[in-house]
Protein backbone atom coordinates (compact mmCIF):
# COMPACT_ATOMS: atom_id res chain seq x y z
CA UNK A 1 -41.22 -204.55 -81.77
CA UNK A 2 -42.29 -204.51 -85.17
CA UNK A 3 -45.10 -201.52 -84.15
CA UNK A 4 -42.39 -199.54 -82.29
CA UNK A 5 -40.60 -199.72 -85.88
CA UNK A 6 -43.22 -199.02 -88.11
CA UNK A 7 -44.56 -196.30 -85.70
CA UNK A 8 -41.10 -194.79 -85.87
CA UNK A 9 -40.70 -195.17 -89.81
CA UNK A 10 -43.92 -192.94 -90.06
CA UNK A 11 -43.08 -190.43 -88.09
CA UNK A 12 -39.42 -190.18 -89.22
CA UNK A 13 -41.15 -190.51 -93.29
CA UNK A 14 -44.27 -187.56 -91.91
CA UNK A 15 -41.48 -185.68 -90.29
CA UNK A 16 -39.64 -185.62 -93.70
CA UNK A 17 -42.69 -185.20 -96.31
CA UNK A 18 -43.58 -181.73 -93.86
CA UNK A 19 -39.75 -180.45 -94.32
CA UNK A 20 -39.58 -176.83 -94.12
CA UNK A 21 -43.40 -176.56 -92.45
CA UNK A 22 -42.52 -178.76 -89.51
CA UNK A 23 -41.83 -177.23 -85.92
CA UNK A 24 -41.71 -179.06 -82.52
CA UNK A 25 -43.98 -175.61 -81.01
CA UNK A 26 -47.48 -175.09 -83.02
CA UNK A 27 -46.60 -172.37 -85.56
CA UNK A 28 -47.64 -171.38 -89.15
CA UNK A 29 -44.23 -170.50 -91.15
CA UNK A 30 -43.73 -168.04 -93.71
CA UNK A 31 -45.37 -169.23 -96.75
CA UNK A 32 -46.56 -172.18 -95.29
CA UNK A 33 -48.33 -174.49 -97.63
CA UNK A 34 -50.92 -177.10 -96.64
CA UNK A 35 -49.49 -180.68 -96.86
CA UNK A 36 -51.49 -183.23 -98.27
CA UNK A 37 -49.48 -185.91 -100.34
CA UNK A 38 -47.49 -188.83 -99.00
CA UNK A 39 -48.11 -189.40 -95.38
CA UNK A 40 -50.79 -186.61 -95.10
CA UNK A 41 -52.91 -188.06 -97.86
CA UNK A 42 -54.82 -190.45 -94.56
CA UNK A 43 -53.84 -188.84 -91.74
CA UNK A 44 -53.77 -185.20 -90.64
CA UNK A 45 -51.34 -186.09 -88.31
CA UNK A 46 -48.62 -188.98 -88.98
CA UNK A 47 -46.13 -187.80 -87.03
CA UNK A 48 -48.11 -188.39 -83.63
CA UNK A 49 -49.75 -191.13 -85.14
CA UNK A 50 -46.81 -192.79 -85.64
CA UNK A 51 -45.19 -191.76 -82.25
CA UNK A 52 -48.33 -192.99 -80.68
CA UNK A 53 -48.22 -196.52 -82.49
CA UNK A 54 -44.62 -196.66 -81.55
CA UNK A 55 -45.76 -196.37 -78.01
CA UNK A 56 -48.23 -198.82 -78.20
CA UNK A 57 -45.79 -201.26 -79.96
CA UNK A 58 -42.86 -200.25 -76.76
CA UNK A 59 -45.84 -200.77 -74.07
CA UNK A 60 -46.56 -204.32 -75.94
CA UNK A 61 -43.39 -205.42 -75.53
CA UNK A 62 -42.62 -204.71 -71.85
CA UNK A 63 -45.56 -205.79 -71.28
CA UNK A 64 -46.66 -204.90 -67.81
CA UNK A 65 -50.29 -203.14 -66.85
CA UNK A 66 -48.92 -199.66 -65.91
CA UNK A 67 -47.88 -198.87 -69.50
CA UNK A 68 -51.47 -198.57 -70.09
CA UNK A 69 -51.88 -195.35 -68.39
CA UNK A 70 -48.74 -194.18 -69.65
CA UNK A 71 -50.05 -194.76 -73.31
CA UNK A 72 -53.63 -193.08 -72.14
CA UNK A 73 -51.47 -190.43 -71.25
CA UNK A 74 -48.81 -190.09 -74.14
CA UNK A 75 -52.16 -190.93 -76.46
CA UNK A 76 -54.02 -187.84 -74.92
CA UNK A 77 -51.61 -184.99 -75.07
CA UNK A 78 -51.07 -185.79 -78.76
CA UNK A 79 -54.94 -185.63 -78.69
CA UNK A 80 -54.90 -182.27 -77.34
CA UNK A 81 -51.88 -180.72 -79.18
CA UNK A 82 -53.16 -182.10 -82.96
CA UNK A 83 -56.53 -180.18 -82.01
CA UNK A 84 -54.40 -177.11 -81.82
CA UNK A 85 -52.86 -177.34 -84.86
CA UNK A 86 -55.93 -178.13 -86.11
CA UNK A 87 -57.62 -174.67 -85.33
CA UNK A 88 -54.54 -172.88 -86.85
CA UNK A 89 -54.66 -174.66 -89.74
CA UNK A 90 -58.44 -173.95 -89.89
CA UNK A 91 -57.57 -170.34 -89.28
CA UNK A 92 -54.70 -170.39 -92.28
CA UNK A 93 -56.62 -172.38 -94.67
CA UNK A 94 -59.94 -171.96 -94.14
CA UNK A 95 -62.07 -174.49 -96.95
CA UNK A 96 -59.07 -176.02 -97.77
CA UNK A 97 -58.41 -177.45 -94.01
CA UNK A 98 -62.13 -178.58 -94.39
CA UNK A 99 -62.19 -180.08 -97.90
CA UNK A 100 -58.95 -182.14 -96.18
CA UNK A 101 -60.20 -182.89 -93.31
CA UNK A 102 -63.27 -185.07 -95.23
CA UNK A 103 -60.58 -187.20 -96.90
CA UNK A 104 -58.09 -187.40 -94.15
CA UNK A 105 -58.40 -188.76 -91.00
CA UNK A 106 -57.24 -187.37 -87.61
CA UNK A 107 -54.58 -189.90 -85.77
CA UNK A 108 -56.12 -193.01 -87.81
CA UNK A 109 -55.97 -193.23 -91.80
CA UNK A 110 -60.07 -192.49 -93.15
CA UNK A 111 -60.50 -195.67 -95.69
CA UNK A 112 -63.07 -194.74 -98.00
């Protein structure tokens, strides 16, 4: 339980830190600024990062075989929709994406 909770306190603290910029489709708002303090400093997405760990955490506690494919599954799509975002951002932002994308990593923090 104590990954479902942590995964959900990311998420809920990425989800905040994005404010204005966040959107459940893939978008680029008005003015849109590229985010990377608080959450966004490690990861380039903590919202499915956290979602995802919250998962995890859920599957660990009931416990039972088929909740690994469910995670594969809930794991992938996040997969696929971050690498979306990540080719509008690239588009938006250009160098700055890049430069980013060196220091953060993609659904696990980059130490180092």
């Amino acid at each position: 339980m104590v990954l479902t909770w942590a995964g959900i306190a990311l998420a809920l603290w990425a989800r905040w830190h994005l404010g204005q910029y966040w959107s459940a489709r893939i978008t680029i708002k008005e003015d849109h600024k590229l985010i990377r303090t608080g959450p966004y400093a490690r990861l380039r997405h903590p919202i499915y990062s956290g979602l995802d760990l919250a998962v995890i955490g859920s599957a660990l506690a009931i416990d039972q075989w088929r909740c690994v494919l469910g995670v594969c599954l809930i794991i992938l799509g996040y997969v696929i929709k971050a690498n979306r975002e990540e080719a509008m951002l690239t588009a938006q932002f250009g160098a700055d994406f890049q430069e980013h994308c060196r220091h953060a990593g993609f659904l696990l923090p980059r130490i180092g």
